[in-house]
N, C-alpha and C. Protein backbone atom coordinates (compact mmCIF):
# COMPACT_ATOMS: atom_id res chain seq x y z
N UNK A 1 14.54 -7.15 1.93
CA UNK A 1 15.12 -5.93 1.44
C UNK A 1 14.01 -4.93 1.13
N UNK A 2 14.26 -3.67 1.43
CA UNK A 2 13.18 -2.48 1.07
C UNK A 2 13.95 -1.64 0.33
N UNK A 3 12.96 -0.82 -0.75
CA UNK A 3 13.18 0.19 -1.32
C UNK A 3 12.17 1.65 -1.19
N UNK A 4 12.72 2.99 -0.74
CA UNK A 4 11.88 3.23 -0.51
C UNK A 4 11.69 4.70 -1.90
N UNK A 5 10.22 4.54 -2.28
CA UNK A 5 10.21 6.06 -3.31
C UNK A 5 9.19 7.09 -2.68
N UNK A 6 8.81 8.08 -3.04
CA UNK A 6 7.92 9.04 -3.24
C UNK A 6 6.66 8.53 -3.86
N UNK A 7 5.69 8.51 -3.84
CA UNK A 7 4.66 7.98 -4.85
C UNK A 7 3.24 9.46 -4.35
N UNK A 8 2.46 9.36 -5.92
CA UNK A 8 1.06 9.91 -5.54
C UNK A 8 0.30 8.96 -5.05
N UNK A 9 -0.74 9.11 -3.83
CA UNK A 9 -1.51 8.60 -3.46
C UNK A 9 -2.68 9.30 -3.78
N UNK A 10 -3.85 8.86 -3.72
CA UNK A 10 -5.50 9.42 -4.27
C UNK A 10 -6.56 8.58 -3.73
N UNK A 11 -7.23 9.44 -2.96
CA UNK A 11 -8.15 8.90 -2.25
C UNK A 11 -9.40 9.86 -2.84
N UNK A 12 -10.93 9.77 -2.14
CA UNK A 12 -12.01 10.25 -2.50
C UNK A 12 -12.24 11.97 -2.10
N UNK A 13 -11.39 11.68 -0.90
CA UNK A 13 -11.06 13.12 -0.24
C UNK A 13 -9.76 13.92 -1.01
N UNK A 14 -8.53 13.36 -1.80
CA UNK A 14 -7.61 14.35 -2.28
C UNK A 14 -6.83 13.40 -2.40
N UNK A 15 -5.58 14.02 -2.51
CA UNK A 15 -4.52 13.39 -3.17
C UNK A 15 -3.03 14.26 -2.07
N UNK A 16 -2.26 13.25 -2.26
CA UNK A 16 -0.87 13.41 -1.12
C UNK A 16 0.18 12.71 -1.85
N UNK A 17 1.47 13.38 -1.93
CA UNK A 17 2.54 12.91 -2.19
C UNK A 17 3.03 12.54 -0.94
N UNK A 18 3.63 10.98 -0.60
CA UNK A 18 3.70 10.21 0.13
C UNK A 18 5.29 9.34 -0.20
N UNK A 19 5.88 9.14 0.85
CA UNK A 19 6.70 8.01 0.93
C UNK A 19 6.59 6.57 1.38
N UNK A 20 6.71 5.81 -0.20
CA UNK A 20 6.62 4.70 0.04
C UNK A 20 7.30 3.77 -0.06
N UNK A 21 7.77 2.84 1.47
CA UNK A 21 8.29 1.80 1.66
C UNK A 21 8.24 0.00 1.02
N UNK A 22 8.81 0.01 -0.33
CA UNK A 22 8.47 -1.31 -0.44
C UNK A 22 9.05 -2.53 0.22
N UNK A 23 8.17 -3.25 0.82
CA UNK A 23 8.72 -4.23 2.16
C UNK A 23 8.39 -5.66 1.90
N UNK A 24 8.94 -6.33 1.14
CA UNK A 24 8.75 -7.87 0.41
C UNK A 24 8.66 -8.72 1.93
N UNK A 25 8.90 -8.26 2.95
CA UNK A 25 9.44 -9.13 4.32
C UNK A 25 7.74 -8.35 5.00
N UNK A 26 6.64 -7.23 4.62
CA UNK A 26 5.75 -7.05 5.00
C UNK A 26 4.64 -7.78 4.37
N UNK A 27 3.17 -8.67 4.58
CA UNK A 27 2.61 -9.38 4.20
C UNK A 27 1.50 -7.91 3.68
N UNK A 28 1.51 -7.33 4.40
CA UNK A 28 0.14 -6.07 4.17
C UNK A 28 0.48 -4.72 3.75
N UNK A 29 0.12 -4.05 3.21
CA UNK A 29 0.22 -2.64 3.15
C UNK A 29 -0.73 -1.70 3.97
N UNK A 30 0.07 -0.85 4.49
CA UNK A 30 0.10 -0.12 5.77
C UNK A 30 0.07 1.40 5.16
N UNK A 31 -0.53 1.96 5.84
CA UNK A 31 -0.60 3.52 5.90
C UNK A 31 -0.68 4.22 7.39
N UNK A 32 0.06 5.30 7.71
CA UNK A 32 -0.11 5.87 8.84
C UNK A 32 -1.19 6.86 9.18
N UNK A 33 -1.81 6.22 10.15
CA UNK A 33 -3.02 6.64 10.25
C UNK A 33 -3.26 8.41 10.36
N UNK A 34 -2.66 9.24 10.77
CA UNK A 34 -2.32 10.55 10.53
C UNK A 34 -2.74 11.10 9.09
N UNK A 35 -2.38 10.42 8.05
CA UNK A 35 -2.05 11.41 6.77
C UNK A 35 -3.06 10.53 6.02
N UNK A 36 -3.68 9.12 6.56
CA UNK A 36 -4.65 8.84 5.01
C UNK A 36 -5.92 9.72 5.79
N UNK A 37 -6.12 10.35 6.45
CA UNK A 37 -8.05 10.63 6.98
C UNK A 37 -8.10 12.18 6.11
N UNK A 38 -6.75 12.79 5.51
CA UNK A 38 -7.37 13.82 4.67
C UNK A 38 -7.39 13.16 3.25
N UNK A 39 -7.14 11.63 2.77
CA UNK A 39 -7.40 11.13 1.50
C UNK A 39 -8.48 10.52 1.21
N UNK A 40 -9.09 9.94 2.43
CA UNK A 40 -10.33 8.34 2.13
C UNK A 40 -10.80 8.64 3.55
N UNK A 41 -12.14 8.53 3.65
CA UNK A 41 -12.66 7.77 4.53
C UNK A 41 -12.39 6.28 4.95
N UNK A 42 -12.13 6.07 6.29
CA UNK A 42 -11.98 4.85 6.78
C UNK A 42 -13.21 3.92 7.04
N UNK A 43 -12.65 2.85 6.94
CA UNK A 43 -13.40 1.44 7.05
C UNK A 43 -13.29 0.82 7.47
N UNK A 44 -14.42 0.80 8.98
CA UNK A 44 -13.96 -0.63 10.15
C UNK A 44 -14.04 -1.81 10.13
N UNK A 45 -13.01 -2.32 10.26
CA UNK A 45 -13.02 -3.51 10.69
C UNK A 45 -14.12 -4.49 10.86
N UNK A 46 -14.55 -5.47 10.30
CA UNK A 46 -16.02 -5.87 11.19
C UNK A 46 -15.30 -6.34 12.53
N UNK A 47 -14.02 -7.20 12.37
CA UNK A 47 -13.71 -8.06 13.80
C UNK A 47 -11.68 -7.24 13.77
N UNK A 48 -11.51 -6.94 14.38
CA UNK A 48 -9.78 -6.19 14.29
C UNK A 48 -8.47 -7.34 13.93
N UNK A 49 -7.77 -6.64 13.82
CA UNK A 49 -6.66 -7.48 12.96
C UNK A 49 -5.68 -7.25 14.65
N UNK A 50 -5.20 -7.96 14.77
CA UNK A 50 -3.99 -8.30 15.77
C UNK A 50 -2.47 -9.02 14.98
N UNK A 51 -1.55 -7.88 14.50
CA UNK A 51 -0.61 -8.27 13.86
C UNK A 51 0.58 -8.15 14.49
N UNK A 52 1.34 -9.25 14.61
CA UNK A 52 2.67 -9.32 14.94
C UNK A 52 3.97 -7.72 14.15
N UNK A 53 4.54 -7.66 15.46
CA UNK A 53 5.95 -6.29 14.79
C UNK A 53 6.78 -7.06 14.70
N UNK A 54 7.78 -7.00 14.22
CA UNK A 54 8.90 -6.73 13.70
C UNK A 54 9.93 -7.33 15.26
N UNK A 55 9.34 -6.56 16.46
CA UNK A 55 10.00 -6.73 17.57
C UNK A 55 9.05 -7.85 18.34
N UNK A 56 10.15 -8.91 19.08
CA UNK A 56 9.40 -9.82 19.41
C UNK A 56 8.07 -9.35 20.49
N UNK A 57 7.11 -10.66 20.90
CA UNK A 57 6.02 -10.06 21.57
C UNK A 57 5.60 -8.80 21.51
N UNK A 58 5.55 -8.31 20.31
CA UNK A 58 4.64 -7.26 20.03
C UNK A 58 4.05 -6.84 19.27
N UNK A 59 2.60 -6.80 19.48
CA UNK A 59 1.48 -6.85 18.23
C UNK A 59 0.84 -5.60 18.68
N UNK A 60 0.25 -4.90 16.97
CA UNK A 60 -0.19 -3.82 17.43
C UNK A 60 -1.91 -4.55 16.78
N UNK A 61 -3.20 -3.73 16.73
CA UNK A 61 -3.98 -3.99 16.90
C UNK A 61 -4.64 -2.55 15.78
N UNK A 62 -4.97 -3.57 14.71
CA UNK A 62 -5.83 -2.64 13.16
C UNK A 62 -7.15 -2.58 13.73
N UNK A 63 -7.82 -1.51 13.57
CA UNK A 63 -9.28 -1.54 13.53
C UNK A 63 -9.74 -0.34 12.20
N UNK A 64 -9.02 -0.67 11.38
CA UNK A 64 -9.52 0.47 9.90
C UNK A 64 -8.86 -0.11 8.77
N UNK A 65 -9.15 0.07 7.66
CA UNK A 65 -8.23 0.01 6.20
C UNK A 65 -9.18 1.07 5.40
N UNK A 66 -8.36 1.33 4.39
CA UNK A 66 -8.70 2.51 3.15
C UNK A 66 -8.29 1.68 1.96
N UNK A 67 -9.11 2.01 1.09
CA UNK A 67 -8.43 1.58 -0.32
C UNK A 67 -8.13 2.89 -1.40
N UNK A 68 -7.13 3.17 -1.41
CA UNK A 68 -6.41 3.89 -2.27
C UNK A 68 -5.88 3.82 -3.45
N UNK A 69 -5.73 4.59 -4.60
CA UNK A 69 -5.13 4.51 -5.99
C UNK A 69 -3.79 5.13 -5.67
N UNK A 70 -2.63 4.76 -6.24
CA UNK A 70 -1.15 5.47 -6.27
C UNK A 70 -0.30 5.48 -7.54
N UNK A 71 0.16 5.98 -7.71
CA UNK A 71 1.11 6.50 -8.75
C UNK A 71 2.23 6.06 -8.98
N UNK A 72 3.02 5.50 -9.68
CA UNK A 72 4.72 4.79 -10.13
C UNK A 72 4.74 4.81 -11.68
N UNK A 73 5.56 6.44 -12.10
CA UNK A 73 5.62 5.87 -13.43
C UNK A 73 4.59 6.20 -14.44
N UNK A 74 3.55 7.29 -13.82
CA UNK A 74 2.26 7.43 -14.08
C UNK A 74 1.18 6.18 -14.53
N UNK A 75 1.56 5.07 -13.57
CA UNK A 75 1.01 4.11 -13.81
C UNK A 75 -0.09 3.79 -12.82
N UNK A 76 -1.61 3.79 -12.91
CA UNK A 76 -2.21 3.65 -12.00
C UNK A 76 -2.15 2.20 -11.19
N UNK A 77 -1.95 2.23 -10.10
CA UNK A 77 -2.21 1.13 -9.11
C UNK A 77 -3.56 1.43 -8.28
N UNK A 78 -4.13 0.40 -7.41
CA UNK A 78 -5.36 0.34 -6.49
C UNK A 78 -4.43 -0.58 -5.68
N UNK A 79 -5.06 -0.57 -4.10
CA UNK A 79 -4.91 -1.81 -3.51
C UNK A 79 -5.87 -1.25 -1.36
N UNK A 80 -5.65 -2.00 -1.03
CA UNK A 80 -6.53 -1.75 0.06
C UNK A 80 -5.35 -1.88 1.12
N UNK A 81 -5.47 -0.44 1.70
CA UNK A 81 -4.27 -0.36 3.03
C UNK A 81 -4.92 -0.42 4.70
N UNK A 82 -3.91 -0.91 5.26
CA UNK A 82 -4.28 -1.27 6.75
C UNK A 82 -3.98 -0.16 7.11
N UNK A 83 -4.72 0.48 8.21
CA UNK A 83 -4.29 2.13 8.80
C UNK A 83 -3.59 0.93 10.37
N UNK A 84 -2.29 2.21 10.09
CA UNK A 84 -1.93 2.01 11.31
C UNK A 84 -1.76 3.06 12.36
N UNK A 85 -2.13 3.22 13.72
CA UNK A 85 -1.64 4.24 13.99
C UNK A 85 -0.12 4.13 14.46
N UNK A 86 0.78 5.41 14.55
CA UNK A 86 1.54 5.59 15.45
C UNK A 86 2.89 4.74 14.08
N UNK A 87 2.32 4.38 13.18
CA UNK A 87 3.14 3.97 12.03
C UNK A 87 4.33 4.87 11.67
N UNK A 88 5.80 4.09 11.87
CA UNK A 88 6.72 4.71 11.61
C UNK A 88 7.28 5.40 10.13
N UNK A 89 6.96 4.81 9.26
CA UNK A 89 6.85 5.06 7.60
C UNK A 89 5.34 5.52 7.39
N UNK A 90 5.28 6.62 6.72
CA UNK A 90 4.24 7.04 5.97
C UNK A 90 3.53 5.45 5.32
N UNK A 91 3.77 4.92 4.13
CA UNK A 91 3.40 4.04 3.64
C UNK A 91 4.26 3.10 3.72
N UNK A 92 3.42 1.56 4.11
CA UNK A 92 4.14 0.37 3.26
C UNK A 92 3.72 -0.62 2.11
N UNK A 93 4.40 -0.43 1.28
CA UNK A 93 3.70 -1.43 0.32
C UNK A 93 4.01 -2.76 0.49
N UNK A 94 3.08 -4.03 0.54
CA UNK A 94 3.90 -4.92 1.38
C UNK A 94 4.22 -6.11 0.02
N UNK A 95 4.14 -7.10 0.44
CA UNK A 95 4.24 -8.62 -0.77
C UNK A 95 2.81 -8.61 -1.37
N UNK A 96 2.04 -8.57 -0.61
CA UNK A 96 0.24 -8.50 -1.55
C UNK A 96 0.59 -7.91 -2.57
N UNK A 97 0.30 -6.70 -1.94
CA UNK A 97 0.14 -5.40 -3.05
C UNK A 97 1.03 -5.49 -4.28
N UNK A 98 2.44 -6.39 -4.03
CA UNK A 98 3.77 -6.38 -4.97
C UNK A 98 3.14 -7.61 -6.19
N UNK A 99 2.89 -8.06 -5.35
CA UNK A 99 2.78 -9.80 -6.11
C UNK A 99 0.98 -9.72 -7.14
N UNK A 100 -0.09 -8.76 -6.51
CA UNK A 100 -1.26 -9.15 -7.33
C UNK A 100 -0.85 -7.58 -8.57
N UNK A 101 0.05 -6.86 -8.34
CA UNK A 101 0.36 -6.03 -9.35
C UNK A 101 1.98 -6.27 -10.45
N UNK A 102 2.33 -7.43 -9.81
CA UNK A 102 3.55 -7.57 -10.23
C UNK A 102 4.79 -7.00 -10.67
N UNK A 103 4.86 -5.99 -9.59
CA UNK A 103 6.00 -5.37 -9.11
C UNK A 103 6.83 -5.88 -8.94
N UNK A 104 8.05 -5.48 -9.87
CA UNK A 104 9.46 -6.09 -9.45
C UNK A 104 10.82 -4.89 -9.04
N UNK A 105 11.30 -5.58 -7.76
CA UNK A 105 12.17 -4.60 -7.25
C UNK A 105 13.58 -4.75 -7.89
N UNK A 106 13.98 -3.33 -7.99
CA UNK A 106 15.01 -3.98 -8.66
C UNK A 106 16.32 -3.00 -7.68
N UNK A 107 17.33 -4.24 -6.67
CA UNK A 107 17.79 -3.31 -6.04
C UNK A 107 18.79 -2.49 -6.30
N UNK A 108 19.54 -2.98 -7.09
CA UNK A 108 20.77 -2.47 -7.78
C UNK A 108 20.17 -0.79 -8.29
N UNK A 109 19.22 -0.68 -8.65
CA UNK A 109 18.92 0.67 -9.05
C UNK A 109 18.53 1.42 -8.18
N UNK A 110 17.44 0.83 -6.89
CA UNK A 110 16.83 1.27 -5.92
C UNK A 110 15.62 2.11 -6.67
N UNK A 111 15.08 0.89 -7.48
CA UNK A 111 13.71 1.71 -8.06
C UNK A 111 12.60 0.38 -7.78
N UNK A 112 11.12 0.66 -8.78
CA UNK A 112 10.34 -0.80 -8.88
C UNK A 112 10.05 -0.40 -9.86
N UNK A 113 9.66 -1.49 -10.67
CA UNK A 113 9.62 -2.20 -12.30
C UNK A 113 8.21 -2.18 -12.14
N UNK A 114 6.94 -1.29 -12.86
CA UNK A 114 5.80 -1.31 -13.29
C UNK A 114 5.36 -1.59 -14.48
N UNK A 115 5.24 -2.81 -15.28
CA UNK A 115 4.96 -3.25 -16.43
C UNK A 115 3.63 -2.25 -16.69
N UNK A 116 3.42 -1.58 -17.45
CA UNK A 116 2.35 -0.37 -17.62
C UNK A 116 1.13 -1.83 -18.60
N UNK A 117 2.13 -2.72 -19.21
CA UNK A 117 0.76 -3.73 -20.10
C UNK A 117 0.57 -4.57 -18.93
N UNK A 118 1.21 -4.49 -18.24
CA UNK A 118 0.44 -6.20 -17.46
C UNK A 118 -0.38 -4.98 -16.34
N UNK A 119 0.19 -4.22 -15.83
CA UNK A 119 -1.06 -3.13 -15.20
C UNK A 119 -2.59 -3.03 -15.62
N UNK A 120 -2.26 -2.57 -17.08
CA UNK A 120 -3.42 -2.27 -17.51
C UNK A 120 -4.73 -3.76 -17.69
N UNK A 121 -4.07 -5.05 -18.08
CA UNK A 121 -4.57 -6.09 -18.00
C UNK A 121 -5.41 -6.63 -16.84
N UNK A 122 -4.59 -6.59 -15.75
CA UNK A 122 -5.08 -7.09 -14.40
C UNK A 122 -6.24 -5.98 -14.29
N UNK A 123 -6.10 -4.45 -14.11
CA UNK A 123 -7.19 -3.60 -13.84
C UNK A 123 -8.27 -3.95 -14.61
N UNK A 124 -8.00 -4.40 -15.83
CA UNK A 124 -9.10 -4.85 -17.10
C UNK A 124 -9.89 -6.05 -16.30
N UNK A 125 -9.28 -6.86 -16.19
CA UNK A 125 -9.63 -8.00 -15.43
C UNK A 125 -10.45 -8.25 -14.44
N UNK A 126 -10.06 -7.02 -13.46
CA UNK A 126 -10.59 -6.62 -12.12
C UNK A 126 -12.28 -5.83 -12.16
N UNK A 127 -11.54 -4.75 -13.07
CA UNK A 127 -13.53 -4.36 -13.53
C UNK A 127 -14.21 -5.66 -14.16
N UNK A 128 -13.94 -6.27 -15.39
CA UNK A 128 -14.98 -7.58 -15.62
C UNK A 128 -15.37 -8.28 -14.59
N UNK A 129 -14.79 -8.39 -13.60
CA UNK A 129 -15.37 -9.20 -12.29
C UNK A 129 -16.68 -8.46 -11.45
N UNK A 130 -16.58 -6.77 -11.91
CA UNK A 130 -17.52 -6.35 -11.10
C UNK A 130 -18.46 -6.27 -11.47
């Protein structure tokens, strides 16, 4: 099941209000390659990603990701997106991104649940590591 919202995105280059697809049935989060190169500089691949679609026998082929900050709730998120080109949704947020921020969908409302304390914890967490 997907839900999809509006979110701020923020990169080093600017910032874009963006639609984003949350996709529990996507393993990665995806950005269309079009609209992140005025937010972040891209980052190749050392070796490319070859990922299965949706439609049988057909894989498209990553050679970039960006890591981006976004907005829900004025709640800061981070997470590192796969550029895709030719990507039908602006953004997807996939199960990663849901599960190491603990996002919960909630469909009956058609929103997502951003605990702003367990946010702030994990980010806490994340700088002590660096």
């Amino acid at each position: 099941m997907i839900i999809r919202l509006p979110l701020r995105f923020e990169g080093s280059k600017g910032e874009k209000h963006l639609y984003a697809l949350f996709d529990s049935g996507a393993t990665y989060s995806c950005i269309n390659e079009s609209l992140v190169e005025d937010l972040e500089i891209l980052t190749p691949l050392h070796t490319p990603m070859r990922l299965a679609t949706a439609s049988d026998h057909t894989y498209m082929e990553i050679n970039n990701r960006s890591t981006l900050d976004f907005y829900h709730d004025e709640v800061r998120l981070s997470d590192e997106f796969l550029v895709v080109p030719g990507l039908s949704e602006e953004v997807i947020i996939g199960a990663n991104t849901m599960q190491k921020w603990r996002l919960k969908l909630d469909f009956e409302h058609d929103n997502v649940i951003v605990d702003p304390r367990v946010a702030k914890l994990i980010l806490i967490n994340l700088i002590r590591r660096d």
